[in-house]
C-alpha atoms as a PDB file:
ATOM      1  CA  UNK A   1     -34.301  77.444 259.658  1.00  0.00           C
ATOM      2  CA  UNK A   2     -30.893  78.231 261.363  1.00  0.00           C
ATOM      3  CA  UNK A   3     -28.485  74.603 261.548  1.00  0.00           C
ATOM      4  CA  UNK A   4     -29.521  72.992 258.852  1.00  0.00           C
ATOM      5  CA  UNK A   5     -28.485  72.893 254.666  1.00  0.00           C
ATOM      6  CA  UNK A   6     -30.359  72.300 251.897  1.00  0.00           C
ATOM      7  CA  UNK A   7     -28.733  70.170 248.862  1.00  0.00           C
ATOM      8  CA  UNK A   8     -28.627  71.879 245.720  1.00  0.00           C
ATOM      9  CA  UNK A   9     -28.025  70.182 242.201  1.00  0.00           C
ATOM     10  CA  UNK A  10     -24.618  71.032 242.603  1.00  0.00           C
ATOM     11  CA  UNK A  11     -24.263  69.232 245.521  1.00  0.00           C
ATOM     12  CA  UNK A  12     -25.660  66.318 244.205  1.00  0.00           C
ATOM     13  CA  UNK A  13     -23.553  62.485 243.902  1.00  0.00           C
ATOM     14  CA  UNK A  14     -23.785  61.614 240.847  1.00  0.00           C
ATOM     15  CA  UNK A  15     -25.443  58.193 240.186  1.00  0.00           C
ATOM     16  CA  UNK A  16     -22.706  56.599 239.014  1.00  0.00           C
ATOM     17  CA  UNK A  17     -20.628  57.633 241.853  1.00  0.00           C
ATOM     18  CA  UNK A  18     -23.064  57.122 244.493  1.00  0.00           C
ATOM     19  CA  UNK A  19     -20.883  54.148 246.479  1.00  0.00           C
ATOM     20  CA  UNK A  20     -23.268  51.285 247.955  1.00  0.00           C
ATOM     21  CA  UNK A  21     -22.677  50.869 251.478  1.00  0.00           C
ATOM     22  CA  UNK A  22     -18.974  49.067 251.843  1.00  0.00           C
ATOM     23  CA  UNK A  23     -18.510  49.336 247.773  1.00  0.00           C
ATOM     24  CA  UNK A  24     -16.646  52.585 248.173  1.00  0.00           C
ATOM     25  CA  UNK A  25     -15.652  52.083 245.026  1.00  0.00           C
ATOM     26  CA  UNK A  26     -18.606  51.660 242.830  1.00  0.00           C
ATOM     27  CA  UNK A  27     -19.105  52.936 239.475  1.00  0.00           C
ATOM     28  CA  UNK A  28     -15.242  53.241 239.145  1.00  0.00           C
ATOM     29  CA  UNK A  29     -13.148  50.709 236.614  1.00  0.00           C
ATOM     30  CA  UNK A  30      -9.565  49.795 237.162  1.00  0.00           C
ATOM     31  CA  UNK A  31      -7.340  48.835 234.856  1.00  0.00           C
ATOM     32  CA  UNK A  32      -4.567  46.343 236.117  1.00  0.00           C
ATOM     33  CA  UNK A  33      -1.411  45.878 233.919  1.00  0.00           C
ATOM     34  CA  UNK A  34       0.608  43.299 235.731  1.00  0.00           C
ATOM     35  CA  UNK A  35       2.188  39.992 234.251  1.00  0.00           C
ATOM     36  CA  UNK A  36       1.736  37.894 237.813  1.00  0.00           C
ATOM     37  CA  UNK A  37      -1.123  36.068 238.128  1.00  0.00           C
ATOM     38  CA  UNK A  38      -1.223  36.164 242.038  1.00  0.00           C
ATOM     39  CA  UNK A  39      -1.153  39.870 242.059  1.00  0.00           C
ATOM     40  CA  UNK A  40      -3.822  40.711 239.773  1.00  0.00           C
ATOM     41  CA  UNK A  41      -6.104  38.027 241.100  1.00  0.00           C
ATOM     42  CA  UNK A  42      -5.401  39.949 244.761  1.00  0.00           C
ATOM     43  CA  UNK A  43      -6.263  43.308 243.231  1.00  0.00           C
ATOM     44  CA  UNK A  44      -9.410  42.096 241.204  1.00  0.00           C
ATOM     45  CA  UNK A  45     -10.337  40.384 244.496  1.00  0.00           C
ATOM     46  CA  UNK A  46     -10.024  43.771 246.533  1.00  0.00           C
ATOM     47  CA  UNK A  47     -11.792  45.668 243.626  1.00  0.00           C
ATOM     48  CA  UNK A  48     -14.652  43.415 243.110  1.00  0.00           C
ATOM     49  CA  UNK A  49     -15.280  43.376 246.906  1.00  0.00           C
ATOM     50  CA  UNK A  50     -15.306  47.121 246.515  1.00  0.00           C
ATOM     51  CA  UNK A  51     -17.545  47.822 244.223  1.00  0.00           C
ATOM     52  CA  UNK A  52     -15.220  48.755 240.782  1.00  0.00           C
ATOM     53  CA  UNK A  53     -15.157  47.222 237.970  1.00  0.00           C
ATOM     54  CA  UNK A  54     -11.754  44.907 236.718  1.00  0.00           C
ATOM     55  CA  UNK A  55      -9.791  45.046 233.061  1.00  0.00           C
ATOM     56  CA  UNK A  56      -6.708  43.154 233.521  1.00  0.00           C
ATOM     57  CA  UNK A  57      -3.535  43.351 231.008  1.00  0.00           C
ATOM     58  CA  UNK A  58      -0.657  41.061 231.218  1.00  0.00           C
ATOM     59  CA  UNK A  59       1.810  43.399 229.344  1.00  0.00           C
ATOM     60  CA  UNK A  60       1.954  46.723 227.750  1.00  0.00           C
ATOM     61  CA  UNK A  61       0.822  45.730 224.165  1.00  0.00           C
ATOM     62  CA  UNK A  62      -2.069  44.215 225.921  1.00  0.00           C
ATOM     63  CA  UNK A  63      -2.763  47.798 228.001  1.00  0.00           C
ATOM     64  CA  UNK A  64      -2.519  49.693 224.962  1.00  0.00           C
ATOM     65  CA  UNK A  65      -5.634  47.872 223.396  1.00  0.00           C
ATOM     66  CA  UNK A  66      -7.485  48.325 226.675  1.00  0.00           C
ATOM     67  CA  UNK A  67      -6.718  51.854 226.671  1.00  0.00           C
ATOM     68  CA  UNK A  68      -8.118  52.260 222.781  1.00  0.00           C
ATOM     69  CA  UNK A  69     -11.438  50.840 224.088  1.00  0.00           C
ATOM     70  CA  UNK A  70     -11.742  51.820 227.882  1.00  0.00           C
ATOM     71  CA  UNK A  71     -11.154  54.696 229.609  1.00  0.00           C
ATOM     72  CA  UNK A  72     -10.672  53.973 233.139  1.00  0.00           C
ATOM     73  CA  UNK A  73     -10.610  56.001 236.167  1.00  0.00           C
ATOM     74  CA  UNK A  74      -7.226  53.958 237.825  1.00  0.00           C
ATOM     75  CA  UNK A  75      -4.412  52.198 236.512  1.00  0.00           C
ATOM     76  CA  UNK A  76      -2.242  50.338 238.547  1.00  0.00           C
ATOM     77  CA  UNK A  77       1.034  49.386 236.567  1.00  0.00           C
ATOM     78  CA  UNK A  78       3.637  46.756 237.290  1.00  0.00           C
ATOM     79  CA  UNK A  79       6.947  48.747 236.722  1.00  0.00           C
ATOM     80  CA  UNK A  80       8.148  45.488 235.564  1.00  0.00           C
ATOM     81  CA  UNK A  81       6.613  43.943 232.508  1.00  0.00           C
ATOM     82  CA  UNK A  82       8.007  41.160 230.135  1.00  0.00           C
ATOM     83  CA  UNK A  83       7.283  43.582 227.017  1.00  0.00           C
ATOM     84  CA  UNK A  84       9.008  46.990 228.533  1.00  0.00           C
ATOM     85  CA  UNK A  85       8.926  49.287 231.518  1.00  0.00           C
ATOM     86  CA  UNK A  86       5.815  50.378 232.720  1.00  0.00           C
ATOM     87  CA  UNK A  87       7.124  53.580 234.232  1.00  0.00           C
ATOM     88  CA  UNK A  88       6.975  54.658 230.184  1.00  0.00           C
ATOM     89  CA  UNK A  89       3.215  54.021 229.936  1.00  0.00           C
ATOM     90  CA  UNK A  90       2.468  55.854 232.869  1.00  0.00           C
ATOM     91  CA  UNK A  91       4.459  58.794 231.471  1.00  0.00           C
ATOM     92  CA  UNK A  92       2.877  58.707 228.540  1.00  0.00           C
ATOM     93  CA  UNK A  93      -0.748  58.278 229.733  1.00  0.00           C
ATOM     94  CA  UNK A  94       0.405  61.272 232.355  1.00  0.00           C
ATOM     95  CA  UNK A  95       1.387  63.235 228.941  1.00  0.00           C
ATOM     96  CA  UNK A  96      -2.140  62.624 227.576  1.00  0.00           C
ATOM     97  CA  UNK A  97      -4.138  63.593 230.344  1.00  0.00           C
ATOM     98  CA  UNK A  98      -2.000  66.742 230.620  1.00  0.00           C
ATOM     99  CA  UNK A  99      -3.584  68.000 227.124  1.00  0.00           C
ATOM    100  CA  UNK A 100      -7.262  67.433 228.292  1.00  0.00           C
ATOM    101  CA  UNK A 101      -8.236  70.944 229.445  1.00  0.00           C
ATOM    102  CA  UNK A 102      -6.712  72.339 226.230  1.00  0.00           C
ATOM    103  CA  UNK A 103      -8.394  70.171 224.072  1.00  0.00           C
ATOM    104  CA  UNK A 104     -12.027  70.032 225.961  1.00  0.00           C
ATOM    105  CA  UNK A 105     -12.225  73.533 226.702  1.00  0.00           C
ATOM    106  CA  UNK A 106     -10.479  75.019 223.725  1.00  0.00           C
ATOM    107  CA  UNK A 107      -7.685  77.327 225.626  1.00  0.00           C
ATOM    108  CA  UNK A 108      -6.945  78.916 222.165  1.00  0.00           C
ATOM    109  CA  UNK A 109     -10.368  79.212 220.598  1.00  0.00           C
ATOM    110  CA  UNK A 110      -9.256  78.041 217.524  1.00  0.00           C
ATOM    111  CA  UNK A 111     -12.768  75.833 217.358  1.00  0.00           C
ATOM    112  CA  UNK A 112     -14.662  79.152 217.381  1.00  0.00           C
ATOM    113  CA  UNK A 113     -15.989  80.613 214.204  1.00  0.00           C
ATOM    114  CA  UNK A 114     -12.368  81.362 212.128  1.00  0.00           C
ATOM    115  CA  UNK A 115     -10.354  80.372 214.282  1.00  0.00           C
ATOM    116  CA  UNK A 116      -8.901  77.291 212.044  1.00  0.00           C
ATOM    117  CA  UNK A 117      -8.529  79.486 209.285  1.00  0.00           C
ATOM    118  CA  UNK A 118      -6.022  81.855 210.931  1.00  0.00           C
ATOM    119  CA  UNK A 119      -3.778  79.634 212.173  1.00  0.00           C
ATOM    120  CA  UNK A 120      -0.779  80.406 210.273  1.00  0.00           C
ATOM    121  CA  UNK A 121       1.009  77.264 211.786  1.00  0.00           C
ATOM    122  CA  UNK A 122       1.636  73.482 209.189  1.00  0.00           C
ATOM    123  CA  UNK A 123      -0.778  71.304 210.621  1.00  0.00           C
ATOM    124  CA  UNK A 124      -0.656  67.760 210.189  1.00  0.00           C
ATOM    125  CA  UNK A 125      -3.273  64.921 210.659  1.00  0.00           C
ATOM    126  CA  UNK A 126      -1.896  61.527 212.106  1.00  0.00           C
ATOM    127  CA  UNK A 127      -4.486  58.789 212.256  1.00  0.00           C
ATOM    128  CA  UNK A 128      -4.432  55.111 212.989  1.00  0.00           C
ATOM    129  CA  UNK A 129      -4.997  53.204 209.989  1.00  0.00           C
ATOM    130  CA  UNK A 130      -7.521  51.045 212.703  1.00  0.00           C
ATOM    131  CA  UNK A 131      -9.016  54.181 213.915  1.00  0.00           C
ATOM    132  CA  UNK A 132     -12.513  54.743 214.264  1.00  0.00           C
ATOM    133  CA  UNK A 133     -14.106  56.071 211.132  1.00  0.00           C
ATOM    134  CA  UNK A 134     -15.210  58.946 213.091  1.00  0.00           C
ATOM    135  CA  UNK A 135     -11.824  59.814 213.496  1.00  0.00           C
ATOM    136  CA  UNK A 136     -11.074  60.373 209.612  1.00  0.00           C
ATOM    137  CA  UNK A 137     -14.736  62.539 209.085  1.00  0.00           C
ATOM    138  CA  UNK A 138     -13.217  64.596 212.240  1.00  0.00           C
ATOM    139  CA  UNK A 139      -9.782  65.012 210.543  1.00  0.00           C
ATOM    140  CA  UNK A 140     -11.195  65.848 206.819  1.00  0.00           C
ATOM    141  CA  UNK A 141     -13.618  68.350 208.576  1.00  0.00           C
ATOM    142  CA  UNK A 142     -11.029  69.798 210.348  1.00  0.00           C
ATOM    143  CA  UNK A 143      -8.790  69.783 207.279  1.00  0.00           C
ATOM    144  CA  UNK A 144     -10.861  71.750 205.003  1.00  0.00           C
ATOM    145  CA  UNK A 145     -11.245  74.720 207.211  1.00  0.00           C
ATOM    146  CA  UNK A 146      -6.995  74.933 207.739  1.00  0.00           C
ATOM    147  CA  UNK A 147      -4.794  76.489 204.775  1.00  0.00           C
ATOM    148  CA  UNK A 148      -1.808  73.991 205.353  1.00  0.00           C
ATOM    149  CA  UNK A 149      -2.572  70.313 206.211  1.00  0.00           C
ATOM    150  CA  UNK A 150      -0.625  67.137 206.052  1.00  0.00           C
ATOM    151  CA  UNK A 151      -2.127  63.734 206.437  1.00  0.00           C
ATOM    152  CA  UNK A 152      -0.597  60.817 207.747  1.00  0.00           C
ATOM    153  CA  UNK A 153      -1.712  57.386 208.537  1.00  0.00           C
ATOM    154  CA  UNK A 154       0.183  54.523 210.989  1.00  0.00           C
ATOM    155  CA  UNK A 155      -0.631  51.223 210.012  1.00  0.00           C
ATOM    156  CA  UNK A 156      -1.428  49.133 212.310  1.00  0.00           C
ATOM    157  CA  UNK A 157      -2.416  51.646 215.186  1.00  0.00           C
ATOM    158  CA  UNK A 158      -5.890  52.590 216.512  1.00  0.00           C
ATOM    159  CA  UNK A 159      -6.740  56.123 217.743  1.00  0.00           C
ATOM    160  CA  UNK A 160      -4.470  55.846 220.453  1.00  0.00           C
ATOM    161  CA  UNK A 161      -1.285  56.161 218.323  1.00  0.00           C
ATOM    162  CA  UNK A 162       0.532  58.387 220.644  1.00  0.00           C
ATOM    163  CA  UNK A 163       0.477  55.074 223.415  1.00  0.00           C
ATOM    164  CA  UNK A 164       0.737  52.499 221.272  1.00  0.00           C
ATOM    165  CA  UNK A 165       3.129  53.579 218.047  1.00  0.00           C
ATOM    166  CA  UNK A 166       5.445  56.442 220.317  1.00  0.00           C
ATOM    167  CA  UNK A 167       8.016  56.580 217.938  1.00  0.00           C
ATOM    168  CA  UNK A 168       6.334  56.727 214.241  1.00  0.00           C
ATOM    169  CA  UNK A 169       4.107  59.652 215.783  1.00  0.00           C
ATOM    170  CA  UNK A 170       7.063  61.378 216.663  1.00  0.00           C
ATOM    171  CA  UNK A 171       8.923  60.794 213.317  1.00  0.00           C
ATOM    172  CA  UNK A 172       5.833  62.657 211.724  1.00  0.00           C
ATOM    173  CA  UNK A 173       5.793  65.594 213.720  1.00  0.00           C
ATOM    174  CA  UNK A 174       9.350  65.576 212.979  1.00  0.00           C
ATOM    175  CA  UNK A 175       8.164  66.351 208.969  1.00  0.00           C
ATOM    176  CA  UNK A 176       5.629  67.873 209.718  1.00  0.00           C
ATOM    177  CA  UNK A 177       8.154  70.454 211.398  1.00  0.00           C
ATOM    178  CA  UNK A 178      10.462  70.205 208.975  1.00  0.00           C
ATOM    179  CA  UNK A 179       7.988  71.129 206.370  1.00  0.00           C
ATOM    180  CA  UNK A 180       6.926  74.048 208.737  1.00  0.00           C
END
C-alpha cells in the first residue's frame, strides 16, 4: 500500500477540538476582559461566528472570579482597565501557567511514596477562606505527611489567591520564610 497513511489513535482530533466547517474555533472558550462595550461585543461577535465559546469581564476584579470558575483556552486583555493595568494579570496568569509541568508531572517526585516526608524545607499552606472544600481535605492530607507545616487562610479569596489577593500571598511566604 505505498502513498497512502493510516490514522492511528495518536493522530486522532480530539472531539472537542474537531472544528465544524468555518467554526475554526470550536470547542475553545475565550475570556474577554475589556471595559468597552463596542469592543467586546466585536470580539464575542467574531468568536460566536467562529465557533468558541464567550466569558466577558469588564475589569480585573471581575476576571479574577472568571478565572476561579473557568479555565479558558484565550484571554484577550484590555491593557487599560478602570480597576488597574491589565499587563499585571497577564503576568501573573503567565506566572501560573509557568508552574504547570512541575506541578502535573511532579518534576521533584515529592508525591511519590516518601517523598513529603523528606523534604527538609518549612512548608506552608495558603488557602482561600472561599476555596473549595476540596482544597482544605487536599491541604490537611498533604499536611500530615510533611514534618513542618504552616497554615494560612485569606479571607475573602477563592482558590485562586495568587490572582486575586497578590500581595497577602506574598506577605505569607514572607513568614513562612522567615520562620524557615
Amino acid at each position: 500500500m505505498t502513498g497512502t497513511t493510516t490514522a492511528t489513535d495518536d493522530d486522532a482530533i480530539p472531539l472537542w477540538r474537531a472544528a465544524l466547517p468555518g467554526r475554526p474555533l470550536t470547542g475553545l472558550t475565550v475570556l474577554v476582559v475589556e471595559d468597552s462595550r463596542f469592543a467586546s461585543e466585536a470580539v464575542r461577535m467574531l468568536c460566536l461566528r467562529s465557533g468558541a465559546r464567550i466569558r466577558r469581564a469588564d475589569c480585573l476584579r471581575t476576571a479574577a472570579r472568571h478565572l476561579q470558575i473557568y479555565r479558558p483556552a484565550v484571554v484577550i486583555v484590555d491593557l487599560g482597565l478602570p480597576d488597574g493595568d491589565g499587563a499585571q494579570l497577564i503576568a501573573q496568569m503567565a506566572a501560573v501557567r509557568d508552574t504547570m509541568p512541575d506541578i502535573y508531572h511532579d518534576r521533584a517526585g515529592i508525591l511519590a511514596p516518601g517523598g513529603l516526608e523528606r523534604l527538609s524545607a518549612a512548608v506552608m499552606f495558603i488557602t482561600g477562606a472561599s476555596s473549595p472544600p476540596v482544597i482544605a481535605e487536599i491541604a490537611a492530607a498533604l499536611a500530615a505527611r510533611l514534618p513542618d507545616v504552616g497554615r494560612a487562610t485569606i479571607p475573602g479569596a477563592g482558590h485562586m489567591a495568587p490572582l486575586t489577593r497578590p500581595a497577602a500571598v506574598a506577605e505569607l511566604i514572607a513568614v513562612n520564610l522567615d520562620r524557615a
